[in-house]
Protein backbone atom coordinates (compact mmCIF):
# COMPACT_ATOMS: atom_id res chain seq x y z
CA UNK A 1 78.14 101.97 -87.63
CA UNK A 2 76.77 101.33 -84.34
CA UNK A 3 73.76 102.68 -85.59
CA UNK A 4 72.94 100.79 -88.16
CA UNK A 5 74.32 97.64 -85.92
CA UNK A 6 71.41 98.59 -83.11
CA UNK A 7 68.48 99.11 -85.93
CA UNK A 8 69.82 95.52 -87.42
CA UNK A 9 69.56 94.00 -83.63
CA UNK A 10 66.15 95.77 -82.97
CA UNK A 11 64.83 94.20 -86.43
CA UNK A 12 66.41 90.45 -85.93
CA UNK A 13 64.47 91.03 -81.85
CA UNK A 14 61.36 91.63 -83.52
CA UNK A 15 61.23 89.12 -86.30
CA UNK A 16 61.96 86.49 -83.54
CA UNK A 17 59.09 87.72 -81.34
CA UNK A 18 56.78 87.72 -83.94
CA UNK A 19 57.58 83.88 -84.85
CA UNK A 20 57.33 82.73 -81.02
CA UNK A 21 54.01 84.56 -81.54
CA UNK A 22 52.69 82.76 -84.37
CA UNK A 23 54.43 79.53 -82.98
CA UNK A 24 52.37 79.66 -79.64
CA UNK A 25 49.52 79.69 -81.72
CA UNK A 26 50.17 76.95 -83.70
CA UNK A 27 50.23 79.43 -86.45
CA UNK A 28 46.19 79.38 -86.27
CA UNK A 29 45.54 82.51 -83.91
CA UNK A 30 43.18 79.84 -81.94
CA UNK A 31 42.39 80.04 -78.45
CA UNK A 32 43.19 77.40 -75.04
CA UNK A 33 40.82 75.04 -74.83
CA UNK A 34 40.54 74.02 -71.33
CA UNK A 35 39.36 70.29 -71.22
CA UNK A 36 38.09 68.38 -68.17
CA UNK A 37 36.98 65.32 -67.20
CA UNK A 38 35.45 62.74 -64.17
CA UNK A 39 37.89 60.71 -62.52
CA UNK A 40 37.15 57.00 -63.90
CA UNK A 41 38.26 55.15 -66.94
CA UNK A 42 35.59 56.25 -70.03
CA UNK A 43 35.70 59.91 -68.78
CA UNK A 44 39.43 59.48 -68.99
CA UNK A 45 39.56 58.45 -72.43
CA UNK A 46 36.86 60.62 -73.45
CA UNK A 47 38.10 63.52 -72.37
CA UNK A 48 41.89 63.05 -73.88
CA UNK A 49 40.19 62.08 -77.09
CA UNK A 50 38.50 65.09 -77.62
CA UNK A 51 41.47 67.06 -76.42
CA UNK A 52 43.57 65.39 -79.02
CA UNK A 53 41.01 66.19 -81.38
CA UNK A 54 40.84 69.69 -80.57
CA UNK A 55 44.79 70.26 -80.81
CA UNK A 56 44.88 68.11 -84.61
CA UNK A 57 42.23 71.02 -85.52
CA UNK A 58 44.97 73.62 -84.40
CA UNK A 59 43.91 74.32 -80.77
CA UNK A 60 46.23 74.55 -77.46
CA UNK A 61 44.80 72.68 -74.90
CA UNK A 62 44.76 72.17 -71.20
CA UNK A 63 44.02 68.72 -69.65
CA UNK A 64 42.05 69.24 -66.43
CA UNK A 65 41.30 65.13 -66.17
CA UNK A 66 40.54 63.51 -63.23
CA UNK A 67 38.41 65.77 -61.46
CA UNK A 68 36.62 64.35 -59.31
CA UNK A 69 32.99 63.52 -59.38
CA UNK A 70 29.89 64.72 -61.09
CA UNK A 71 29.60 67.78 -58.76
CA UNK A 72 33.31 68.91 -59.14
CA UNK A 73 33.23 68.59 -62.66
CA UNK A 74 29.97 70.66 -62.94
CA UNK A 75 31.17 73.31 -60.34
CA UNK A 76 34.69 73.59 -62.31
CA UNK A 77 32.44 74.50 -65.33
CA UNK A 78 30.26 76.98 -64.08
CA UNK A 79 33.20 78.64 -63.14
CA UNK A 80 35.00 78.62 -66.14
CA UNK A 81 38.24 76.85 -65.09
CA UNK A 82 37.55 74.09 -67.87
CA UNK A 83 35.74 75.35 -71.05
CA UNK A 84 34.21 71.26 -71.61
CA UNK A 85 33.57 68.33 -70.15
CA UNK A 86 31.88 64.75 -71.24
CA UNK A 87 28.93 64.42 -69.48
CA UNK A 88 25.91 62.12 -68.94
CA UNK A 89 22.26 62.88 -69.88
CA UNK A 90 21.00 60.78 -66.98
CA UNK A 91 23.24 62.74 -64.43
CA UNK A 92 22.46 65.67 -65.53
CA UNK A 93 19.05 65.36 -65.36
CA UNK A 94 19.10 63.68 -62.24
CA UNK A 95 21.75 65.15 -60.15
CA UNK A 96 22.28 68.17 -61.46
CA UNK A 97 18.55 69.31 -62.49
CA UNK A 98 17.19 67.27 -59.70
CA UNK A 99 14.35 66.30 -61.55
CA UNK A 100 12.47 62.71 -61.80
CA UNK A 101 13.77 60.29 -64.17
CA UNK A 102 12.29 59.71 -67.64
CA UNK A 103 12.91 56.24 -69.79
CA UNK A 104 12.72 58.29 -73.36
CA UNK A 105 16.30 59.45 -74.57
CA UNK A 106 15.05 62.27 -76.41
CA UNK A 107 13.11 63.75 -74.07
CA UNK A 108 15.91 63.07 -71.50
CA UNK A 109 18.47 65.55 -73.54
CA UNK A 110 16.13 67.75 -74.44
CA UNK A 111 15.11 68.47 -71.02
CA UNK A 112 18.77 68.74 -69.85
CA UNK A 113 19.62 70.70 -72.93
CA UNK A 114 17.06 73.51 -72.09
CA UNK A 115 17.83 73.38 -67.97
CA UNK A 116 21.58 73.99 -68.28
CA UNK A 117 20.98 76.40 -70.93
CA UNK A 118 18.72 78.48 -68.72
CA UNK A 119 20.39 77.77 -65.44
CA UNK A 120 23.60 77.75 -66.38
CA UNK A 121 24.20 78.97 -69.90
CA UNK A 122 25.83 75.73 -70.34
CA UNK A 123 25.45 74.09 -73.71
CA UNK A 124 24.83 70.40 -74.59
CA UNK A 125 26.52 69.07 -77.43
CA UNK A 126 25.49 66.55 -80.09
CA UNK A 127 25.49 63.33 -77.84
CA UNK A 128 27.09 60.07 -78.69
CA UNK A 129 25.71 56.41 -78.76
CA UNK A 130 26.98 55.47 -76.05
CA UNK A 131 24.57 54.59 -73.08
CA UNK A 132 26.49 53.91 -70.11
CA UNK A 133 23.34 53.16 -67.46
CA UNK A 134 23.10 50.94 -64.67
CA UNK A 135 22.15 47.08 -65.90
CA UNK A 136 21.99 43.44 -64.37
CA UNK A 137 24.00 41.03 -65.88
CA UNK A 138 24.02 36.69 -65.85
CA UNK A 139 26.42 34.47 -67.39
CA UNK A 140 25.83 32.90 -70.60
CA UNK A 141 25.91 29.66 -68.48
CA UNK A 142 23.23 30.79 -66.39
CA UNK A 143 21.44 32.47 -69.17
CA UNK A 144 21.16 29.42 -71.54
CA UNK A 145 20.07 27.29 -68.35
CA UNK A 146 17.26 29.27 -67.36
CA UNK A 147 16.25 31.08 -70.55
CA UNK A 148 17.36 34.44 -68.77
CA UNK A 149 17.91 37.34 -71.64
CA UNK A 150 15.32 39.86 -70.01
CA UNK A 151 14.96 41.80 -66.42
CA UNK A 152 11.32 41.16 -66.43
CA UNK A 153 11.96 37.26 -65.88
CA UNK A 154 13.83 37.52 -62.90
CA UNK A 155 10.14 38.06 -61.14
CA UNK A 156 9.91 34.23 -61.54
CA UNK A 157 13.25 32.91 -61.53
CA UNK A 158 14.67 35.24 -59.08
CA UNK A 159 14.26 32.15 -56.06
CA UNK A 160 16.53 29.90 -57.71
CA UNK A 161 19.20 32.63 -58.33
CA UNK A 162 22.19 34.32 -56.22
CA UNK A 163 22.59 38.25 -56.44
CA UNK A 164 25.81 39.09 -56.10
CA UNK A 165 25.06 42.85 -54.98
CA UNK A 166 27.53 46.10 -54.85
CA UNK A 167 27.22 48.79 -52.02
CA UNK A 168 23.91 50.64 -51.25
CA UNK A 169 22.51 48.53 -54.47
CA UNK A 170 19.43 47.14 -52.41
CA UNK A 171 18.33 50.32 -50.49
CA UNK A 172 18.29 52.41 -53.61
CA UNK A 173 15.64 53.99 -55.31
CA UNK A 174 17.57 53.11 -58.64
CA UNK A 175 18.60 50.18 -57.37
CA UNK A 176 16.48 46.54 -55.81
CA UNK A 177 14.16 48.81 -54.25
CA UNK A 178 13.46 50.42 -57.23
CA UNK A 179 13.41 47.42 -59.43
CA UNK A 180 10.64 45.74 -57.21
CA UNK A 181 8.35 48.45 -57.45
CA UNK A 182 8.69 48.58 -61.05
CA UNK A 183 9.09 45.07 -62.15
CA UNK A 184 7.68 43.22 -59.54
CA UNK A 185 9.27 41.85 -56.47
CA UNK A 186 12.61 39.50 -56.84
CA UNK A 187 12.96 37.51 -53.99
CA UNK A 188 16.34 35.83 -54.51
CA UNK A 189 17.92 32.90 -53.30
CA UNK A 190 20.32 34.69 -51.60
CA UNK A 191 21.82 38.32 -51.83
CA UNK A 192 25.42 38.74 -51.15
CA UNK A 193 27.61 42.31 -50.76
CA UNK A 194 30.91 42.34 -53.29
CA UNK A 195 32.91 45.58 -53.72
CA UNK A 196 32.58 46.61 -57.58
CA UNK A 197 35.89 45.49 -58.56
CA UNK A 198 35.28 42.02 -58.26
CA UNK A 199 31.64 41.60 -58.88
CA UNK A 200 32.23 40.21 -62.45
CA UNK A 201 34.90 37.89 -61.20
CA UNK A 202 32.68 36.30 -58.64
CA UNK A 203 29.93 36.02 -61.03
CA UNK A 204 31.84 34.29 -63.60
CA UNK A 205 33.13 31.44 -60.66
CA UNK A 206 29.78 30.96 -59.45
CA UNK A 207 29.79 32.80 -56.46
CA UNK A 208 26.64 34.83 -57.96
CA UNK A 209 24.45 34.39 -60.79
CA UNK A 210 23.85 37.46 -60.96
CA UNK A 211 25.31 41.02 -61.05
CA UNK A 212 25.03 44.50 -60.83
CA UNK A 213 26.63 46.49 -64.12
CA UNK A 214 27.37 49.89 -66.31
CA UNK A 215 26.11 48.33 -69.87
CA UNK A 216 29.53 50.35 -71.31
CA UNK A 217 31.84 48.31 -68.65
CA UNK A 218 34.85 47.09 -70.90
CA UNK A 219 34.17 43.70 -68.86
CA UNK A 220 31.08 43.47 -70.70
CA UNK A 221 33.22 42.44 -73.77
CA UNK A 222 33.62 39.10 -72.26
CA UNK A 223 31.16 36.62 -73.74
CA UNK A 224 30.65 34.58 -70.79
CA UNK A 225 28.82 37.64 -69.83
CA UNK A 226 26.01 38.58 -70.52
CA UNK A 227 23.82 42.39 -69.93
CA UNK A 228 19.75 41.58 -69.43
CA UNK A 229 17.69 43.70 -71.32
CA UNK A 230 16.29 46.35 -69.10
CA UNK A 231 12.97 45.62 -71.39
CA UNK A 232 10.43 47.42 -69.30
CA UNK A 233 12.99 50.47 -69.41
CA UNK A 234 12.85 50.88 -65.46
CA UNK A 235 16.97 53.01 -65.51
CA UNK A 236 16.71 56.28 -67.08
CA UNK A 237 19.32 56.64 -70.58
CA UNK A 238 22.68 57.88 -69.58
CA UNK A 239 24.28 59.01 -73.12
CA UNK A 240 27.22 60.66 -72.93
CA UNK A 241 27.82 64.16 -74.83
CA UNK A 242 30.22 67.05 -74.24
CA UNK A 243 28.69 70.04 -72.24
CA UNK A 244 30.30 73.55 -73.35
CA UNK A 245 30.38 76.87 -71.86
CA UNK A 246 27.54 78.90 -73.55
CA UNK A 247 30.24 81.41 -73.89
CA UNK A 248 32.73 79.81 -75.98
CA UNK A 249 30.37 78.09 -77.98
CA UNK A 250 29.23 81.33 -79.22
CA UNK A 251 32.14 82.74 -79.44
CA UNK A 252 33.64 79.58 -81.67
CA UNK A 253 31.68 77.28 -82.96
CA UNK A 254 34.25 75.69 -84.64
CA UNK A 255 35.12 73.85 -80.63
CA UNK A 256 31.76 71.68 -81.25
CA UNK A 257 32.18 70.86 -85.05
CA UNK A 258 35.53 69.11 -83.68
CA UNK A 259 33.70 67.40 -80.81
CA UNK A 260 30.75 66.17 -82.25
CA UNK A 261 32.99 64.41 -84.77
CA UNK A 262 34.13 62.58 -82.33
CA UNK A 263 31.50 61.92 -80.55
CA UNK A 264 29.81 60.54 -83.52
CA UNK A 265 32.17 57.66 -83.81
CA UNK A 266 30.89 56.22 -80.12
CA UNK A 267 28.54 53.62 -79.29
CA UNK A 268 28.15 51.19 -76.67
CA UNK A 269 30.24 48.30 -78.14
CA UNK A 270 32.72 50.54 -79.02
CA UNK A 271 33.06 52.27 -75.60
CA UNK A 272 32.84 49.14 -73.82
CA UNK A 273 36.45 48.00 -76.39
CA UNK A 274 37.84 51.09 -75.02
CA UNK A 275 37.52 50.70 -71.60
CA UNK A 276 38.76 47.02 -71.96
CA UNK A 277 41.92 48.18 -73.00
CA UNK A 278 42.25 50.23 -69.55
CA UNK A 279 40.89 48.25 -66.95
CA UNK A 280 41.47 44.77 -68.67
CA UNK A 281 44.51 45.22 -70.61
CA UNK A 282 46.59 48.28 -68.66
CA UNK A 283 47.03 49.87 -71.72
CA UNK A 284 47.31 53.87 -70.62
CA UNK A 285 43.84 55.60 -71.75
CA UNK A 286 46.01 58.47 -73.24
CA UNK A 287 47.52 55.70 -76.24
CA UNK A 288 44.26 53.82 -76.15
CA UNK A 289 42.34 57.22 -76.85
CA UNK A 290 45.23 58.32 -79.55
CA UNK A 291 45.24 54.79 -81.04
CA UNK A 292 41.42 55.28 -81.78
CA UNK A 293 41.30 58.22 -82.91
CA UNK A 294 43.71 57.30 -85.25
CA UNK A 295 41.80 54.60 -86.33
CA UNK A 296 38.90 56.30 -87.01
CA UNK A 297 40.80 58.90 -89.56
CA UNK A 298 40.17 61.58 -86.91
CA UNK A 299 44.48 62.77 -86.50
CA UNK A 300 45.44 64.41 -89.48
């Protein structure tokens, strides 16, 4: 009897280690998927929506957000201690690559696409729409006024106009400095120094008429503002696309079919909407990322 009573125990043991096993794996025999991210708003969001992505298609994950900056996130990476992370093409051609800007988007990911690939063994995924470089931006006030839609007409306007500046923007080689060479020089009424989180604020109550901007800032959903075309295209594209470990990428393929669904459903307006909701609304970028998602018929 006591036999039978320890083969019965033994049996019931192993049944119920074999369904924490399949439960851990969410009954899918997938992998952890370790997601990071930078440490601002759209990085935020980006990087929980493609982690909420990832576990709808049967994945564990684990959220390394809030990094740091562009080198953190990169080093973290190479390393292996996240799998992912939403990157720009910009950056990574820039800061990472360390080689001189180009104006065509293409050629901008395909260059950064082959240099992590060789130097790293990282892998660029399909990139989004979403072009968050550096921009100058009026109000509509101002615009209507002075007929101000383009970069290339502050040359001649530029003396009856206030810049309201952000930190290091005039000494800059991708900032004034850089825009007189290319452009021509902008000799402004007056320059002023504002800390980024008010620069809009100021602008909009006349303190500047113009600004310095990200063209996927969620305060550029305002329309008393409004983004200059950067028409001679002096700032280098900046779309944003997940970078992958070469590694897993080969080794499941299935990771990027999930992302670059996402990352198909992104553009600037829509980026710019998202970040609104954060840094103009408080909503918390892990419901505004979920919410979307939802939206979009991505969560089963």
């Amino acid at each position: 009897m006591k036999k039978r009573l320890t083969v019965i125990a033994t049996l019931l043991i192993s049944i119920v280690l074999v369904v924490s096993a399949c439960s851990s794996n969410s009954g899918s025999g997938k992998q952890v998927v370790k997601v990071g991210s930078k440490n601002f708003t759209e990085s935020l969001i980006l990087g929980e929506m493609y982690a909420l992505a990832l576990e709808d298609a049967g994945y564990k994950v684990n959220r390394k957000l809030n990094l740091g900056g562009t080198l953190v996130a990169h080093e973290a990476l190479k390393k292996g201690d996240i799998d992912f992370y939403p990157e720009y093409t910009g950056t990574g051609l820039i800061n990472v690559l360390e080689l001189p800007p180009q104006s065509d988007a293409k050629a901008v990911y395909d260059e950064v696409a082959k240099g992590y690939k060789e130097k790293f063994n990282l892998v660029w995924l399909e990139p989004t729409n979403a072009n968050d470089s550096q921009g100058l931006v009026t109000t509509k006030k101002i615009a209507e006024k002075y007929n101000l839609y383009k970069i290339s007409d502050l040359v001649k306007l530029a003396p009856e106009l206030n810049l309201g500046a952000v930190p290091e923007f005039e000494e800059r080689e991708d900032g004034l400095k850089g825009l007189n060479a290319f452009y021509g020089e902008m000799k402004f009424k007056s320059i002023k120094l504002f800390d980024y989180g008010i620069k809009y604020r100021v602008t909009l109550d006349g303190e500047a008429d113009v600004t310095v901007g990200f063209t996927t800032d969620g305060d550029l959903t305002n329309p008393d503002l409004v983004l200059l075309e950067d028409d001679k295209k002096f700032w280098p594209p900046y779309f944003v696309a997940p970078v992958i470990r070469g590694e897993l990428n080969e080794k499941d393929p299935e990771v990027a079919k999930v992302l670059n669904a996402v990352s198909a459903k992104l553009d600037n307006t829509t980026v710019q909407k998202l970040n609104a909701q954060v840094d103009i609304d408080k909503k918390e970028y892990a419901d505004v990322a979920k919410a979307f998602l939802k939206e979009q018929g991505l969560l089963k």
